[in-house]
Protein backbone atom coordinates (compact mmCIF):
# COMPACT_ATOMS: atom_id res chain seq x y z
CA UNK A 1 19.74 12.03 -21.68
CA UNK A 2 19.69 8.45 -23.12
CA UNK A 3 19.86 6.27 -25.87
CA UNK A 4 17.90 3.74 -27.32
CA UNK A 5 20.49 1.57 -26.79
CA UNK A 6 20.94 2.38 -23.16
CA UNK A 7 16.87 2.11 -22.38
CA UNK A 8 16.91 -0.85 -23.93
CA UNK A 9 18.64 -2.21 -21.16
CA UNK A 10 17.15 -4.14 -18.46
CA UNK A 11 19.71 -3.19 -15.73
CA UNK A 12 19.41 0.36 -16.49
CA UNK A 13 15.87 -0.20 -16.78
CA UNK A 14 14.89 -1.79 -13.44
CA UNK A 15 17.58 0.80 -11.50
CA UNK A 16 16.18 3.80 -13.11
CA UNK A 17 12.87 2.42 -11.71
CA UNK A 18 14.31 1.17 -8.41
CA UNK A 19 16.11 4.70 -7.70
CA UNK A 20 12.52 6.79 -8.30
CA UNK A 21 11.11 4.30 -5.90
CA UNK A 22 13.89 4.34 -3.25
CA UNK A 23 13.60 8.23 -3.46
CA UNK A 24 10.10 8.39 -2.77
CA UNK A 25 9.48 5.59 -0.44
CA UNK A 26 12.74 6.57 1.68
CA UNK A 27 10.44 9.99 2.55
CA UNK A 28 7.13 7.48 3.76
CA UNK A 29 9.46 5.11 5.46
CA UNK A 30 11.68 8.11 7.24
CA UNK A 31 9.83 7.80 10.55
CA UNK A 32 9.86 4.38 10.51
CA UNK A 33 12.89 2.65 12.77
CA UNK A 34 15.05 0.44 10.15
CA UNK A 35 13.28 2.41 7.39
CA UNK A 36 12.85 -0.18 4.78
CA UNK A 37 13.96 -3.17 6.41
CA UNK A 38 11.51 -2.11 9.53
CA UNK A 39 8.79 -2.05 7.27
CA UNK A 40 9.51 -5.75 5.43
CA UNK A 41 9.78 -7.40 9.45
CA UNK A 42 6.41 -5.04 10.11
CA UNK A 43 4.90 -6.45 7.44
CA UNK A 44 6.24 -10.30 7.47
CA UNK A 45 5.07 -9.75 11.65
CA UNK A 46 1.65 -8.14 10.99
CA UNK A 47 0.96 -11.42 8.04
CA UNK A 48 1.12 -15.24 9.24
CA UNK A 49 1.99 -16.92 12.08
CA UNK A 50 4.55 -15.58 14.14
CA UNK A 51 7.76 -16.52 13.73
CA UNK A 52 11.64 -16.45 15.20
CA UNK A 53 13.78 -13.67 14.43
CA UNK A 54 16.03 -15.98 13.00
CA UNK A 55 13.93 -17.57 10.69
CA UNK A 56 12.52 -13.82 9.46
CA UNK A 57 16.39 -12.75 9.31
CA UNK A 58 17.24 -15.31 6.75
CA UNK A 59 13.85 -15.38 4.88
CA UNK A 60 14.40 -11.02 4.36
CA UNK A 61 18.46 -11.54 4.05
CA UNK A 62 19.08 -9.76 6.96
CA UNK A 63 21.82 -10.46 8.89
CA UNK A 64 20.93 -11.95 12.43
CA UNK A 65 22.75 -9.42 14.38
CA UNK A 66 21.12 -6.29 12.70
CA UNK A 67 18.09 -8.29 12.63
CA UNK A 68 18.53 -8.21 16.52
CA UNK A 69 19.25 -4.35 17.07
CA UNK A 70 15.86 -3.97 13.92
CA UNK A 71 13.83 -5.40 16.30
CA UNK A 72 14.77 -3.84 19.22
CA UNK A 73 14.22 -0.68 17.59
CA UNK A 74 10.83 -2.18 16.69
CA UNK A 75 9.84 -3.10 19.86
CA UNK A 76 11.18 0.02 21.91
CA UNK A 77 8.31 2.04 19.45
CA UNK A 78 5.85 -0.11 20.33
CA UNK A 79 5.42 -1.91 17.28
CA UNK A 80 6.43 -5.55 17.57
CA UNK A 81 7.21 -7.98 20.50
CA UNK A 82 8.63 -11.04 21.31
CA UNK A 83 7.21 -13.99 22.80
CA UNK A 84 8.92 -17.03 23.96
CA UNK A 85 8.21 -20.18 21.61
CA UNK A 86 6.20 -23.04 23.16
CA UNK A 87 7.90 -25.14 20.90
CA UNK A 88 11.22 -24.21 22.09
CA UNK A 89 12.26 -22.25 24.52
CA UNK A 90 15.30 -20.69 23.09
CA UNK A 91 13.81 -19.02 20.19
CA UNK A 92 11.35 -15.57 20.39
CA UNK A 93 8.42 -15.41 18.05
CA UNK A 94 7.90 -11.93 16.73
CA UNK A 95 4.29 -10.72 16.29
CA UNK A 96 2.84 -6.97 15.91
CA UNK A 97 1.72 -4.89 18.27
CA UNK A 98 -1.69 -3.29 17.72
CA UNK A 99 0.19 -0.03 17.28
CA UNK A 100 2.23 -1.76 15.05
CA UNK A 101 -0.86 -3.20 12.57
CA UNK A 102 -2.18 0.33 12.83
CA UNK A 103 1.31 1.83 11.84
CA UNK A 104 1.31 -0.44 9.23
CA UNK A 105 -2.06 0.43 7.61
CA UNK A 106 -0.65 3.93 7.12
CA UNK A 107 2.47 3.17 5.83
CA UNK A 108 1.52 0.60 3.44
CA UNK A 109 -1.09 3.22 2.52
CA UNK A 110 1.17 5.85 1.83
CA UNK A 111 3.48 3.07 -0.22
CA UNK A 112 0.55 2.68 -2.38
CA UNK A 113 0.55 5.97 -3.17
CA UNK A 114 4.20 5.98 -3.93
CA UNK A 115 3.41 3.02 -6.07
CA UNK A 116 0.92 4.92 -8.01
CA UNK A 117 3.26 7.89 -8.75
CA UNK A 118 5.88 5.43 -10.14
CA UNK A 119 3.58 3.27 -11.98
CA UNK A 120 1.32 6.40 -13.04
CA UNK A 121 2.22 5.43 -16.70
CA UNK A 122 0.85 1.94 -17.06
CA UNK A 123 -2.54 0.88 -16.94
CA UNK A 124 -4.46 -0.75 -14.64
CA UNK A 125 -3.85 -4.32 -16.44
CA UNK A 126 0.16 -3.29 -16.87
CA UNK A 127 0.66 -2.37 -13.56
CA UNK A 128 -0.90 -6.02 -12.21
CA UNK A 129 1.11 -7.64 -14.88
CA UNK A 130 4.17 -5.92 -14.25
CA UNK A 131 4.37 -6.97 -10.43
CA UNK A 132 3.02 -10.63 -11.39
CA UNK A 133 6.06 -10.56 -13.32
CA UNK A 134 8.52 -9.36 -11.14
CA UNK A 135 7.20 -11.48 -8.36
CA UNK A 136 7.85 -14.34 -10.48
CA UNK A 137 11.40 -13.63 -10.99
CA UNK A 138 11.98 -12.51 -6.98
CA UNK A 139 10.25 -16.48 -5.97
CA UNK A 140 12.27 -18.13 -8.50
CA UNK A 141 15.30 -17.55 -6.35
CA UNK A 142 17.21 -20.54 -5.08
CA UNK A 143 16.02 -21.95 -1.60
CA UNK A 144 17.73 -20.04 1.18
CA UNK A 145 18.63 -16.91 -0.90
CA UNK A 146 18.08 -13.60 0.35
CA UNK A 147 15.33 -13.23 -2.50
CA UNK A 148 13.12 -16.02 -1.49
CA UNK A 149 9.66 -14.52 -0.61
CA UNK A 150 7.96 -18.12 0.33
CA UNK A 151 6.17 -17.74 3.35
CA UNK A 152 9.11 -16.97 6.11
CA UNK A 153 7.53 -19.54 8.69
């Protein structure tokens, strides 16, 4: 039980919301190696160019050593490689496998559905306002910050 007070609160707000979503996306993303953070480097090497696990590390705020073991995971299920740069021959560039953009279909699928359940009380118009609004607020993040969803590459 609440109070006005209480729901009038945007930190309670957005964790109440965050908490149902964790809860039901934790059950899609269970089969997934890294879970959430295997599905943001799926995604991010599915979209785009590919790029170097460093630069994805920093543009999801993942540190570069768990970055390292993520994508190994990855990669031992098939879903991602790594290819040496052209451009220099130090870095990998991570793309997805075909597996992996297949994998990724579902899941994403599935999230949408998880999406639905949590958003189930807006309309159609809310719900596309309410995630132009919030991914206004995640871009406006300083350069660099963990929050910065520009384009990792």
């Amino acid at each position: 039980m609440t109070t006005p007070a209480v729901e009038s609160d945007l930190g309670w707000a957005l964790g109440a919301v965050f908490r149902g979503y964790v809860r039901s996306a934790e059950k899609v993303l269970a089969h997934l190696p890294g879970g959430p953070r295997g599905f943001q480097v799926l995604t991010s090497a599915t979209t785009g160019e590919p790029c170097s696990q460093q630069t994805l590390a920093r543009h999801l705020g993942v540190d570069k050593t768990v970055m390292t073991y993520l994508i190994d995971d990855l990669e031992r299920a098939g879903l991602v490689e790594r290819r040496p740069d052209p451009a220099d021959r130090r870095a990998r560039l991570l793309s997805a496998t075909a597996a992996g953009r297949a994998h990724l279909a579902e899941t994403a699928a599935a999230l949408r559905r998880v999406e639905d359940e949590i958003l189930a009380p807006l309309a159609p118009a809310e719900r596309d306002l309410l995630r132009d609004l919030l991914r206004k607020l995640a871009t406006r993040q300083e350069p660099g910050s963990p929050c910065e969803f520009a384009s990792p590459c």
